[in-house]
C-alpha atoms as a PDB file:
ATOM      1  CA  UNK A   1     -16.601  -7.956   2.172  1.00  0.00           C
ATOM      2  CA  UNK A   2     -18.654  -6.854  -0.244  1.00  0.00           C
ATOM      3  CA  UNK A   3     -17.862  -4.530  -3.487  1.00  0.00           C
ATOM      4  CA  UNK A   4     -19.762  -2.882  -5.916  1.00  0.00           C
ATOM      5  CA  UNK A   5     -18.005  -3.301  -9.171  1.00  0.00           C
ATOM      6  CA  UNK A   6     -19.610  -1.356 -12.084  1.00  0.00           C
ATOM      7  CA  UNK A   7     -20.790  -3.856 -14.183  1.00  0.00           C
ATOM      8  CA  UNK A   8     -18.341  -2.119 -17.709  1.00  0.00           C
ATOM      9  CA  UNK A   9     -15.239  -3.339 -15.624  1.00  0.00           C
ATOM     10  CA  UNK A  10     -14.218  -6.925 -16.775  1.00  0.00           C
ATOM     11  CA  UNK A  11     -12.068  -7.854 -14.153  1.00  0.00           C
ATOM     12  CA  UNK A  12     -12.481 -11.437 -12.136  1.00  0.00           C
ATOM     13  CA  UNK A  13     -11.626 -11.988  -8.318  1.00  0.00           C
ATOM     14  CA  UNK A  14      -8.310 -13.521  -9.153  1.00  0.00           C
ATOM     15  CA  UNK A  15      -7.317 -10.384 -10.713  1.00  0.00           C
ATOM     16  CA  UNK A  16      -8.906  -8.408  -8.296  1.00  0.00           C
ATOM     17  CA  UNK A  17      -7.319 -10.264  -5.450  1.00  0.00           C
ATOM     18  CA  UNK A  18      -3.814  -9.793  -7.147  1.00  0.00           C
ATOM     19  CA  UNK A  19      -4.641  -5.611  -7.236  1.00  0.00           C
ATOM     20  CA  UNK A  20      -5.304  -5.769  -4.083  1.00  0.00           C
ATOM     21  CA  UNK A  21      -3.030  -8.016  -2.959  1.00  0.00           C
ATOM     22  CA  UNK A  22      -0.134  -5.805  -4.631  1.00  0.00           C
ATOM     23  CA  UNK A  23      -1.486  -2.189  -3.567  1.00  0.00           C
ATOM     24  CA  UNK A  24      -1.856  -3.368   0.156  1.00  0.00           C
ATOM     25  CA  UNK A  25       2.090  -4.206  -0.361  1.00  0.00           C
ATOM     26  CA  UNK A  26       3.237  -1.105  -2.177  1.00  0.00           C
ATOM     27  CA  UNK A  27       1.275   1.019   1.158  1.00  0.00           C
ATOM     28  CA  UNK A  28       3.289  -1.665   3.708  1.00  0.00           C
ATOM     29  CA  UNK A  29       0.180  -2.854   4.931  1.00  0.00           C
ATOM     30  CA  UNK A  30       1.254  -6.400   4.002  1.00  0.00           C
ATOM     31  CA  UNK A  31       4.815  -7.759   3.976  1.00  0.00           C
ATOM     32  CA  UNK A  32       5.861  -9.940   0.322  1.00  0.00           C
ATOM     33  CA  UNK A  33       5.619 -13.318   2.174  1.00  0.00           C
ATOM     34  CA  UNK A  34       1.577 -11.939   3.177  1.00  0.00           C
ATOM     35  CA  UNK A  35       1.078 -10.483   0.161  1.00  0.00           C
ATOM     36  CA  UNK A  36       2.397 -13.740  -2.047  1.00  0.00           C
ATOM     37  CA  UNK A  37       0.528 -15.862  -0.063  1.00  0.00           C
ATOM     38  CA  UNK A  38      -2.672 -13.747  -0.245  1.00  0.00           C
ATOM     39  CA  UNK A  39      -2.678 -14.544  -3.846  1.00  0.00           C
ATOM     40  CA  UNK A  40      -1.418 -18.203  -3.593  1.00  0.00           C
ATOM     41  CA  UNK A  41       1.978 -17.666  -5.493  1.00  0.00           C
ATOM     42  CA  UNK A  42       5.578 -17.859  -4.318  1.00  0.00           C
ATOM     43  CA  UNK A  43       7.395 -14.983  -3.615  1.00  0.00           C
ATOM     44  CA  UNK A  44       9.421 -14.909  -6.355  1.00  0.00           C
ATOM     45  CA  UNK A  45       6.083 -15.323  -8.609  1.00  0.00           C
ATOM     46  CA  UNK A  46       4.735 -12.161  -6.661  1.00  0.00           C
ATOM     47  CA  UNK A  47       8.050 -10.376  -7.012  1.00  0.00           C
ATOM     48  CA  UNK A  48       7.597 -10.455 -10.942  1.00  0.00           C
ATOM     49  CA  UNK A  49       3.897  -9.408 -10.767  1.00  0.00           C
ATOM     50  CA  UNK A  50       5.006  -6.565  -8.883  1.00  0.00           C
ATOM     51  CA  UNK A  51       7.112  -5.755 -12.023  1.00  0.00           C
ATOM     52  CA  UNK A  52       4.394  -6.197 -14.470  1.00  0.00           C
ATOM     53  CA  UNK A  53       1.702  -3.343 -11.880  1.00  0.00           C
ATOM     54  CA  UNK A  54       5.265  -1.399 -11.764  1.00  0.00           C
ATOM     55  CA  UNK A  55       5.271  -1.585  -8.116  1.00  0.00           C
ATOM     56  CA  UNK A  56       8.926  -1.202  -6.799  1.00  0.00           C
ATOM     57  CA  UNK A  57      10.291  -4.336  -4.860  1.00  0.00           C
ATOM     58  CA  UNK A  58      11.843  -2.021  -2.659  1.00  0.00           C
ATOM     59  CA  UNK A  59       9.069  -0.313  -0.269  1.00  0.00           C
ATOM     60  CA  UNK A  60      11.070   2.172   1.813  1.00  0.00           C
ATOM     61  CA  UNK A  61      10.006   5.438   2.591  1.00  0.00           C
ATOM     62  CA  UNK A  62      11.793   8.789   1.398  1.00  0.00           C
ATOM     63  CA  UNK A  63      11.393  10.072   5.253  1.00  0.00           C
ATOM     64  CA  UNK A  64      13.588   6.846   6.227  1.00  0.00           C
ATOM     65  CA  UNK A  65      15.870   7.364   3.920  1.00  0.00           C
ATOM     66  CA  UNK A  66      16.417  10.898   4.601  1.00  0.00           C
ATOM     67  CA  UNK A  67      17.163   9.888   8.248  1.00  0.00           C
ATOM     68  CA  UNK A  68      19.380   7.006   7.207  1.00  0.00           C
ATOM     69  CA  UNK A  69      21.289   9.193   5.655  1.00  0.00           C
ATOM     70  CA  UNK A  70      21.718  11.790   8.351  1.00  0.00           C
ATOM     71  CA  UNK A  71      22.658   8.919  10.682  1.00  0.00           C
ATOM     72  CA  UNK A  72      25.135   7.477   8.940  1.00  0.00           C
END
């Protein structure tokens, strides 16, 4: 894959890896055990970087909730 980073960004692929890495898991695309290992950390590692990009550790959907809710 190839992307066209505007040369005014400092950013390296480590740190691009861990955006990515962390945005794929905040969408659910990745689960925290892919997402950790994406990035070569442990989970607990990539459970405080999602603190530090403000990400929420907790990725469940409003709509499931709402239906949770009316189920129970």
């Amino acid at each position: 894959m190839n992307l066209n980073i505007p040369d005014n960004v400092e950013i390296n692929s480590n740190e691009l890896t861990v955006i990515v890495a962390t945005r794929l898991y905040e969408i659910g695309k990745l689960s925290l055990g892919q997402a950790s290992e994406m990035i070569g950390c442990s989970k607990s590692s990539f459970i405080e970087l999602l603190g530090k990009y403000n990400i929420s550790l907790f990725n469940y959907p409003a709509s499931d909730l709402e239906s949770d809710v009316r189920n129970a």
